[in-house]
C-alpha atoms as a PDB file:
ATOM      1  CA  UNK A   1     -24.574  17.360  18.211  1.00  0.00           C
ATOM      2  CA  UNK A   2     -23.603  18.609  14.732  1.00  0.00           C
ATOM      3  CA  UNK A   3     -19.801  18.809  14.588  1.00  0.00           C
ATOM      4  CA  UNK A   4     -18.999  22.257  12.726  1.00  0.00           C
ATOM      5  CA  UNK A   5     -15.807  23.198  10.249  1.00  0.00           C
ATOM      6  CA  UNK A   6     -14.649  25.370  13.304  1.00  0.00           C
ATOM      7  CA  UNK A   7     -14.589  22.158  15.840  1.00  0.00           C
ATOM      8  CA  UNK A   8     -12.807  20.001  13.643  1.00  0.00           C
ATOM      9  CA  UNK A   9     -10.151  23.378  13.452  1.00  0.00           C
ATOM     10  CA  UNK A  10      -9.920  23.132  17.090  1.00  0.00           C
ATOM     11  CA  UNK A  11      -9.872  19.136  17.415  1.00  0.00           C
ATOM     12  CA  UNK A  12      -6.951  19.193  14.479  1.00  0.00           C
ATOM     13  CA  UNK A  13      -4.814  21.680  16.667  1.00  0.00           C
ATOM     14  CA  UNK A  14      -5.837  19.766  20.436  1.00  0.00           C
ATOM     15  CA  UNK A  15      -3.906  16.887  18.395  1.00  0.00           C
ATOM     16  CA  UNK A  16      -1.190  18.451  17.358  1.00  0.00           C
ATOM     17  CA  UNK A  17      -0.630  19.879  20.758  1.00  0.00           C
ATOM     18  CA  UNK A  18      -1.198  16.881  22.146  1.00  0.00           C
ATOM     19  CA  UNK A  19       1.641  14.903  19.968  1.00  0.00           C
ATOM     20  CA  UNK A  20       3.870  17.469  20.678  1.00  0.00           C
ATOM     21  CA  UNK A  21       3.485  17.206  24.226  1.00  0.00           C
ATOM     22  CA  UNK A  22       4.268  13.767  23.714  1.00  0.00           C
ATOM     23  CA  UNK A  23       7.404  14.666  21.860  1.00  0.00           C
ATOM     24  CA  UNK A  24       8.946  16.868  24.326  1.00  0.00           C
ATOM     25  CA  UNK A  25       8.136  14.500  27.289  1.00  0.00           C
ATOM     26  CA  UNK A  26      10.072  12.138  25.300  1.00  0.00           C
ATOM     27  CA  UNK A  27      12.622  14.428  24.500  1.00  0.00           C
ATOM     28  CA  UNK A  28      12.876  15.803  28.281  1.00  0.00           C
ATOM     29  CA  UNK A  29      13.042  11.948  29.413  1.00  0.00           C
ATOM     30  CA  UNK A  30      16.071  11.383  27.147  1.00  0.00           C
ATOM     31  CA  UNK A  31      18.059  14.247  28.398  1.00  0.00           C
ATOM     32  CA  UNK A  32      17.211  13.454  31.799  1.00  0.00           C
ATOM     33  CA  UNK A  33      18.003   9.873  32.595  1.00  0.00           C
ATOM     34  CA  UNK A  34      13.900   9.470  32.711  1.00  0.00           C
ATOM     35  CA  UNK A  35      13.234   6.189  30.498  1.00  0.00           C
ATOM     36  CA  UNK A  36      15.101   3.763  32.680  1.00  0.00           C
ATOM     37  CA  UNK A  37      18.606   2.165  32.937  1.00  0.00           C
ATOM     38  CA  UNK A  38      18.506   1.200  29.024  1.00  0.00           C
ATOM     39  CA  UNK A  39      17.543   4.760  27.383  1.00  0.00           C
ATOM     40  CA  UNK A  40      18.062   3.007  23.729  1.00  0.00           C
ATOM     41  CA  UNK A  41      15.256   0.800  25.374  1.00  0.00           C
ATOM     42  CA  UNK A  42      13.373   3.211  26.517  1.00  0.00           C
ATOM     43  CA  UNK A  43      12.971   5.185  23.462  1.00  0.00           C
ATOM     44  CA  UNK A  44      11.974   2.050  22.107  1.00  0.00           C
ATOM     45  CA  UNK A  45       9.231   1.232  23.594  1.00  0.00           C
ATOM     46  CA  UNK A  46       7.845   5.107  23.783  1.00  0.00           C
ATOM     47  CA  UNK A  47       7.840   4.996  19.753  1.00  0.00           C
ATOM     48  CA  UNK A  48       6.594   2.121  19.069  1.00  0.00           C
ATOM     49  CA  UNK A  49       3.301   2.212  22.059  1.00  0.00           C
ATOM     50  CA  UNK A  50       2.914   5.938  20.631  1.00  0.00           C
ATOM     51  CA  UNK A  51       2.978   4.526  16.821  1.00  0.00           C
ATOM     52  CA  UNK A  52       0.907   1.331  18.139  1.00  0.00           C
ATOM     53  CA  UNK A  53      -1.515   3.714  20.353  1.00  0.00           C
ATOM     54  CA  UNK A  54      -1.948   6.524  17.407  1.00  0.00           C
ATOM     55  CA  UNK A  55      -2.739   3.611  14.968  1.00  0.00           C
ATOM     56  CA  UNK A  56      -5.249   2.656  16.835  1.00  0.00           C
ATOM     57  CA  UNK A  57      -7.057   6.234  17.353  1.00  0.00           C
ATOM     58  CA  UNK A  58      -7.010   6.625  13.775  1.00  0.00           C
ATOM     59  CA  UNK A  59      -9.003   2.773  13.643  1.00  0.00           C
ATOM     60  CA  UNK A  60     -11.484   3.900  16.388  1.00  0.00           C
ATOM     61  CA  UNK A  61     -12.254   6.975  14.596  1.00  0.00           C
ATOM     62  CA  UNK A  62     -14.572   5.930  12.444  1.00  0.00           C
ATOM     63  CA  UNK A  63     -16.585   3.309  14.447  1.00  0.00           C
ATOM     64  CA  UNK A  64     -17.215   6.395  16.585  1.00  0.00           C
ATOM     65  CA  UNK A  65     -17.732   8.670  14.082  1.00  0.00           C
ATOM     66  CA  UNK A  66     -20.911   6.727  12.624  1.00  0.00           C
ATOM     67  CA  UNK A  67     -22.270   5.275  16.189  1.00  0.00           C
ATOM     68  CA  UNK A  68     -22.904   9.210  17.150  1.00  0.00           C
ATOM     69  CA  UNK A  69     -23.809   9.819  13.501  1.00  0.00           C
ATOM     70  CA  UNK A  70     -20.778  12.249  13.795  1.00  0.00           C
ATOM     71  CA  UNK A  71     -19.819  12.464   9.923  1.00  0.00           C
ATOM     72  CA  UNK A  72     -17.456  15.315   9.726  1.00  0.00           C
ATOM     73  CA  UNK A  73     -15.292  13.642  12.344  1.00  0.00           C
ATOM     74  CA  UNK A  74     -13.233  11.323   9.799  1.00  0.00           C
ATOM     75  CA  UNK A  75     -11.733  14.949   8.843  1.00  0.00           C
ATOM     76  CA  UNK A  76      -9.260  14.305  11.522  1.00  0.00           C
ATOM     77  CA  UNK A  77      -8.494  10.899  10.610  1.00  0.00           C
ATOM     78  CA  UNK A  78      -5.751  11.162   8.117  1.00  0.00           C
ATOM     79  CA  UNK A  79      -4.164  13.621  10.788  1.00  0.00           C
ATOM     80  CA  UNK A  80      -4.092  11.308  13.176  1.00  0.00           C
ATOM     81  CA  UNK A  81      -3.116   8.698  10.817  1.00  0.00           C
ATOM     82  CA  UNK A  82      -0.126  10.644   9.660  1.00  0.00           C
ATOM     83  CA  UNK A  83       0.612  10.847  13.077  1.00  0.00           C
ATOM     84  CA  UNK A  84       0.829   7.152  13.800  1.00  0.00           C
ATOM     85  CA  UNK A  85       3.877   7.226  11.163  1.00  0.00           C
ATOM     86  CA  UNK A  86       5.623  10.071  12.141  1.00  0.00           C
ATOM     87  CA  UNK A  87       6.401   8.044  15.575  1.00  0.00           C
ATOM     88  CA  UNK A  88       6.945   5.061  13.752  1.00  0.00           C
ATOM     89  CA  UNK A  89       9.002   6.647  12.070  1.00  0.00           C
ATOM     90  CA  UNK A  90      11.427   8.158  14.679  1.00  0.00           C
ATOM     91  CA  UNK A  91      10.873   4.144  15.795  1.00  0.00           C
ATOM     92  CA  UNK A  92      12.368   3.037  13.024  1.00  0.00           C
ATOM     93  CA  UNK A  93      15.088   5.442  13.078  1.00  0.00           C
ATOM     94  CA  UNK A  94      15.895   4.777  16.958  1.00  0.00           C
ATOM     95  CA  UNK A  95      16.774   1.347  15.662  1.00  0.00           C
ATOM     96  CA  UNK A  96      18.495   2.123  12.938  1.00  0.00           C
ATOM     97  CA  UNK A  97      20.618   5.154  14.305  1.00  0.00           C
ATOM     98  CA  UNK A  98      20.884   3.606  18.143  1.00  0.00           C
ATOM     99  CA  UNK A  99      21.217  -0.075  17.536  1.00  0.00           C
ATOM    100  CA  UNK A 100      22.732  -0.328  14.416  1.00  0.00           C
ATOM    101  CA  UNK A 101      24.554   2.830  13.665  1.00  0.00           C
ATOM    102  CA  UNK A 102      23.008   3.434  10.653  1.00  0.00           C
ATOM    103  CA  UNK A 103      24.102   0.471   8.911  1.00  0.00           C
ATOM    104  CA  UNK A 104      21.324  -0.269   6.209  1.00  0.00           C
ATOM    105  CA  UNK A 105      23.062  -3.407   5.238  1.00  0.00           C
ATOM    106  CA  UNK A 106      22.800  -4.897   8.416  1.00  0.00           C
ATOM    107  CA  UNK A 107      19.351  -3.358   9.055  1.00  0.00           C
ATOM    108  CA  UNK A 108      18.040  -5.541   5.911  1.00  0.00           C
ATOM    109  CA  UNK A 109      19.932  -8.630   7.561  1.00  0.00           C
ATOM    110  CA  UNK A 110      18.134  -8.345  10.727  1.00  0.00           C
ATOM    111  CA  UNK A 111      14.468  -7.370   9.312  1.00  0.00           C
ATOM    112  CA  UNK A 112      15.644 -10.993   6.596  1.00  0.00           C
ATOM    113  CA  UNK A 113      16.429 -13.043   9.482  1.00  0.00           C
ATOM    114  CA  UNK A 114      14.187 -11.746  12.480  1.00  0.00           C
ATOM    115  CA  UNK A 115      10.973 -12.029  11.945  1.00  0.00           C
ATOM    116  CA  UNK A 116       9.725 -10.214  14.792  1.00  0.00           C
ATOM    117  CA  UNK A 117      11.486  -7.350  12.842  1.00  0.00           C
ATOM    118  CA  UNK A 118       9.937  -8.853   9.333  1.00  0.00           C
ATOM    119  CA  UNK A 119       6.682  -7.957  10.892  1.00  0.00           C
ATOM    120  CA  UNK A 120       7.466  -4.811  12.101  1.00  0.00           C
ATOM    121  CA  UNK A 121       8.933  -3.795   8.757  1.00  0.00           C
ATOM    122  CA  UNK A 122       5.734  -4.697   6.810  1.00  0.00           C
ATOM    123  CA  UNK A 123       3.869  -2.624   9.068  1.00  0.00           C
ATOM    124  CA  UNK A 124       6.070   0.200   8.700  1.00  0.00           C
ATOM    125  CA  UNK A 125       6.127  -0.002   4.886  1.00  0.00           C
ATOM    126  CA  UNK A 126       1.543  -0.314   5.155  1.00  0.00           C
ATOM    127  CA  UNK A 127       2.203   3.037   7.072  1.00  0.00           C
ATOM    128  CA  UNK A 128       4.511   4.745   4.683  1.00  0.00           C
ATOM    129  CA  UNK A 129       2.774   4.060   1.767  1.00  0.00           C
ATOM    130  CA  UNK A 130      -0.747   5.132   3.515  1.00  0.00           C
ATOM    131  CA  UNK A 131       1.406   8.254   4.703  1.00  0.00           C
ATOM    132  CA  UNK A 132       2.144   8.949   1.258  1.00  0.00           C
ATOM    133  CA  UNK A 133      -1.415   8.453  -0.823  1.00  0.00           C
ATOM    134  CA  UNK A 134      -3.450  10.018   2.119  1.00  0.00           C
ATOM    135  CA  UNK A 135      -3.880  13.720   0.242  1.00  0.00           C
ATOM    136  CA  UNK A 136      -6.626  14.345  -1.223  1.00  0.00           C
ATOM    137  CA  UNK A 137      -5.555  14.701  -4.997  1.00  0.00           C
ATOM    138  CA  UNK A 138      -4.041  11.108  -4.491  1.00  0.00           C
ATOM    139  CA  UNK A 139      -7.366  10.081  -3.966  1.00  0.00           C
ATOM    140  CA  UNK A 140      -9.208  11.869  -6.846  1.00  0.00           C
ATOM    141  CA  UNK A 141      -6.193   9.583  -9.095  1.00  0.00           C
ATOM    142  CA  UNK A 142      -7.003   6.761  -7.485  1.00  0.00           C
ATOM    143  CA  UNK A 143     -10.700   6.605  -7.423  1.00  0.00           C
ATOM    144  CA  UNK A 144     -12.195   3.373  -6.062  1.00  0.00           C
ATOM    145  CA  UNK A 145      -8.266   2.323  -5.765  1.00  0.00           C
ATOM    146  CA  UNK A 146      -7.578   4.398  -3.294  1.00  0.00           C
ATOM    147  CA  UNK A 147      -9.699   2.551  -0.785  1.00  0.00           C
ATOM    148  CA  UNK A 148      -8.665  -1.227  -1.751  1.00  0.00           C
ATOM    149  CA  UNK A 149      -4.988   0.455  -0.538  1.00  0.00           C
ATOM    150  CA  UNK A 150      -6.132   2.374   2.315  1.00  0.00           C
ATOM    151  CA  UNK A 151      -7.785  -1.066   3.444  1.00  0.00           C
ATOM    152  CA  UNK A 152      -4.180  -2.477   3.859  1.00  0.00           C
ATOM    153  CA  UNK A 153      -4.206  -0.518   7.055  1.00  0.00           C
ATOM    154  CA  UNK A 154      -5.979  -3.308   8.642  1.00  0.00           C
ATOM    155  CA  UNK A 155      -2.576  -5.755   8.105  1.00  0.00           C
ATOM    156  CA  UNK A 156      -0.588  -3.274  10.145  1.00  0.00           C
ATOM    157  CA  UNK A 157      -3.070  -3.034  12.712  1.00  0.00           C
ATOM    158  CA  UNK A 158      -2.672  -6.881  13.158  1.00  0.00           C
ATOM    159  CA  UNK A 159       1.292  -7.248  12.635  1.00  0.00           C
ATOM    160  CA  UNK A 160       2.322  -4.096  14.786  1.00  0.00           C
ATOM    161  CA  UNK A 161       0.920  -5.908  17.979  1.00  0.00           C
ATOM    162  CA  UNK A 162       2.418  -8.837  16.865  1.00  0.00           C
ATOM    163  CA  UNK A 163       5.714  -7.245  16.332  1.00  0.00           C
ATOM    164  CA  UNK A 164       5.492  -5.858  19.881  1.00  0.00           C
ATOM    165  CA  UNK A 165       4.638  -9.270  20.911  1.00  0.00           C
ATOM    166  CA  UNK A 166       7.525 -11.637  19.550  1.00  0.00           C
ATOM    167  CA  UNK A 167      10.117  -8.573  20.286  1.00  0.00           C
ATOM    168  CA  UNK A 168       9.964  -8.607  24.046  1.00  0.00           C
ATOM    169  CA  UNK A 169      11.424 -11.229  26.116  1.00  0.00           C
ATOM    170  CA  UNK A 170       9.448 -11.173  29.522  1.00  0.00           C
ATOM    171  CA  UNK A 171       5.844  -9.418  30.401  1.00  0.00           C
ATOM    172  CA  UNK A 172       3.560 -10.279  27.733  1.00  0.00           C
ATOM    173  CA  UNK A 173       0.466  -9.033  29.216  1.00  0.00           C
ATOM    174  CA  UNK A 174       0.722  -5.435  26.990  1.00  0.00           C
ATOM    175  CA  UNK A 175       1.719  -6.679  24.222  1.00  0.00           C
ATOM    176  CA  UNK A 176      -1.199  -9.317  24.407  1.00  0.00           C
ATOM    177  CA  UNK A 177      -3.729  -6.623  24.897  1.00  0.00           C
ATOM    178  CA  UNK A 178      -2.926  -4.634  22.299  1.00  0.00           C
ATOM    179  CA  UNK A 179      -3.159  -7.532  20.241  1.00  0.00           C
ATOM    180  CA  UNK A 180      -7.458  -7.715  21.773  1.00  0.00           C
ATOM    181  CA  UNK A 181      -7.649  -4.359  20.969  1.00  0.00           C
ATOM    182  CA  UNK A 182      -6.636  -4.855  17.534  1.00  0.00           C
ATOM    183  CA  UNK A 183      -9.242  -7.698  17.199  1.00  0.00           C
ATOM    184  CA  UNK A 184     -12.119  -5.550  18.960  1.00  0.00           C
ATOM    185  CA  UNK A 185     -11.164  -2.845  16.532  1.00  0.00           C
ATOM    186  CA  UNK A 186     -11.142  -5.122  13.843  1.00  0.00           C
ATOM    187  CA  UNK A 187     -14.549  -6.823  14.885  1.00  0.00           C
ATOM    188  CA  UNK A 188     -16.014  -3.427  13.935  1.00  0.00           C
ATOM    189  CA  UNK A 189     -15.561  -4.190  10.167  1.00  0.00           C
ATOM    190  CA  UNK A 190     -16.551  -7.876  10.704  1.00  0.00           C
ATOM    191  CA  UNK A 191     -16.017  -8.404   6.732  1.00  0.00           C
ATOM    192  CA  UNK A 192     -12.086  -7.051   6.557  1.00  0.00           C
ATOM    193  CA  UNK A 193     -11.689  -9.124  10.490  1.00  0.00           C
ATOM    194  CA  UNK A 194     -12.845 -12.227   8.315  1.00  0.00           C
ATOM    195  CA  UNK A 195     -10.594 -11.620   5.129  1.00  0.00           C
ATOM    196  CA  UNK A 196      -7.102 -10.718   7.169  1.00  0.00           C
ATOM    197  CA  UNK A 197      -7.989 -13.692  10.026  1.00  0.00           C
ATOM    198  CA  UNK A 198      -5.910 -16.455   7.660  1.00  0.00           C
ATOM    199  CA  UNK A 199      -2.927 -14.135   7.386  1.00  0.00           C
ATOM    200  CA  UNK A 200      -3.061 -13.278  11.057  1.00  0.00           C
ATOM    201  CA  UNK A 201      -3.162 -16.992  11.700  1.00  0.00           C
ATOM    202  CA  UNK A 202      -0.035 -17.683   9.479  1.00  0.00           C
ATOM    203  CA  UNK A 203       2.342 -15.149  10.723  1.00  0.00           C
ATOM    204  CA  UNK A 204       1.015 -16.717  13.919  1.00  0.00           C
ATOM    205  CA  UNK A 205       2.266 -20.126  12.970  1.00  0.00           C
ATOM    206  CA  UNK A 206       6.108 -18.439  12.197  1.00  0.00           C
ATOM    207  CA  UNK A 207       8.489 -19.191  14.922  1.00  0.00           C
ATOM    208  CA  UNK A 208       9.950 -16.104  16.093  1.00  0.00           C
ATOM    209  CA  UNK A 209      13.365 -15.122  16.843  1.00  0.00           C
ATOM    210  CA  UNK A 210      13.862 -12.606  19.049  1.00  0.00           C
ATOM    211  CA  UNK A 211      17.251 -10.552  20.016  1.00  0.00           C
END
């Protein structure tokens, strides 16, 4: 099948409508009592999976994209990539707005001192940066650059599970298979998997503190 400039149209708006289901189910939820007794919580955890799950989509893309010898389908990559922030993002601001009251000074304390929130924040700032050089005439600047930083994209892949990981305090199972899912993901580019393994192994090493 030979993906056409009018499919990719109508894949770009299926995801947009598709993320902004997500946001209104998330916003109905919230005004109706629907993400549990702790609501701060709740939002929580809907962010971050949607950040975590996005992030992932925008991995598989391209594994998929060159099994099916279906080249014009990394046009809807960055989109989905850009995605992945946005709700990490509104994650980041949950925390900071809900938990913290918007007290950047004591946001830097905890992300200094926690570092299941170090991790987290390193992903987050992989994201923005990615967010921010994904246009096209960024790339033209860049040249060969470009890529070496888009490559960092990998590191989040492997902290954000990990963040998920050392922040909850019962029910690993999820966070553990995200984590596998990461590694499959990863196993795909089987040169990057062998270059990030000794930094995945030393954050692995780092005693967490969790809240």
């Amino acid at each position: 099948m030979k993906i056409m400039p009018r499919h990719i149209t109508g894949l770009k708006a299926v995801i947009h409508l598709i993320s902004l289901s997500f946001l209104a189910l998330m916003t109905y939820q919230t005004l109706t009592g629907g993400l549990g007794a702790d609501p701060v919580e709740g939002l929580s955890h809907f962010t971050g999976k949607a950040a975590l799950n996005t992030l992932m989509i925008t991995l598989l893309i391209s594994p998929i994209a060159r099994r099916f010898k279906l080249g014009q389908l990394v046009k809807v990559r960055r989109l989905v990539g850009l995605y992945s922030f946005f709700w990490a993002a509104i994650h980041l601001l949950v925390y900071l707005a809900l938990d913290l009251g918007f007290d950047a000074s004591l946001l830097a304390s905890e992300i200094a001192t926690r570092p299941y929130l170090t991790v987290g924040a390193l992903s987050w700032v992989i994201l923005l940066v990615l967010a921010i050089t994904s246009t096209q005439g960024i790339q033209r600047r860049l040249g060969h650059r470009w890529q070496k930083l888009h490559n960092w994209v990998y590191l989040a892949l492997l902290l954000a599970p990990i963040h998920y990981y050392w922040s909850v305090k019962s029910g690993i199972t999820e966070p553990v298979l995200y984590l596998a899912t990461a590694l499959i993901l990863l196993s795909f580019r089987h040169k990057i998997l062998r270059r990030w393994l000794p930094v995945l192994s030393s954050f692995s090493r780092t005693p967490s503190t969790r809240s």
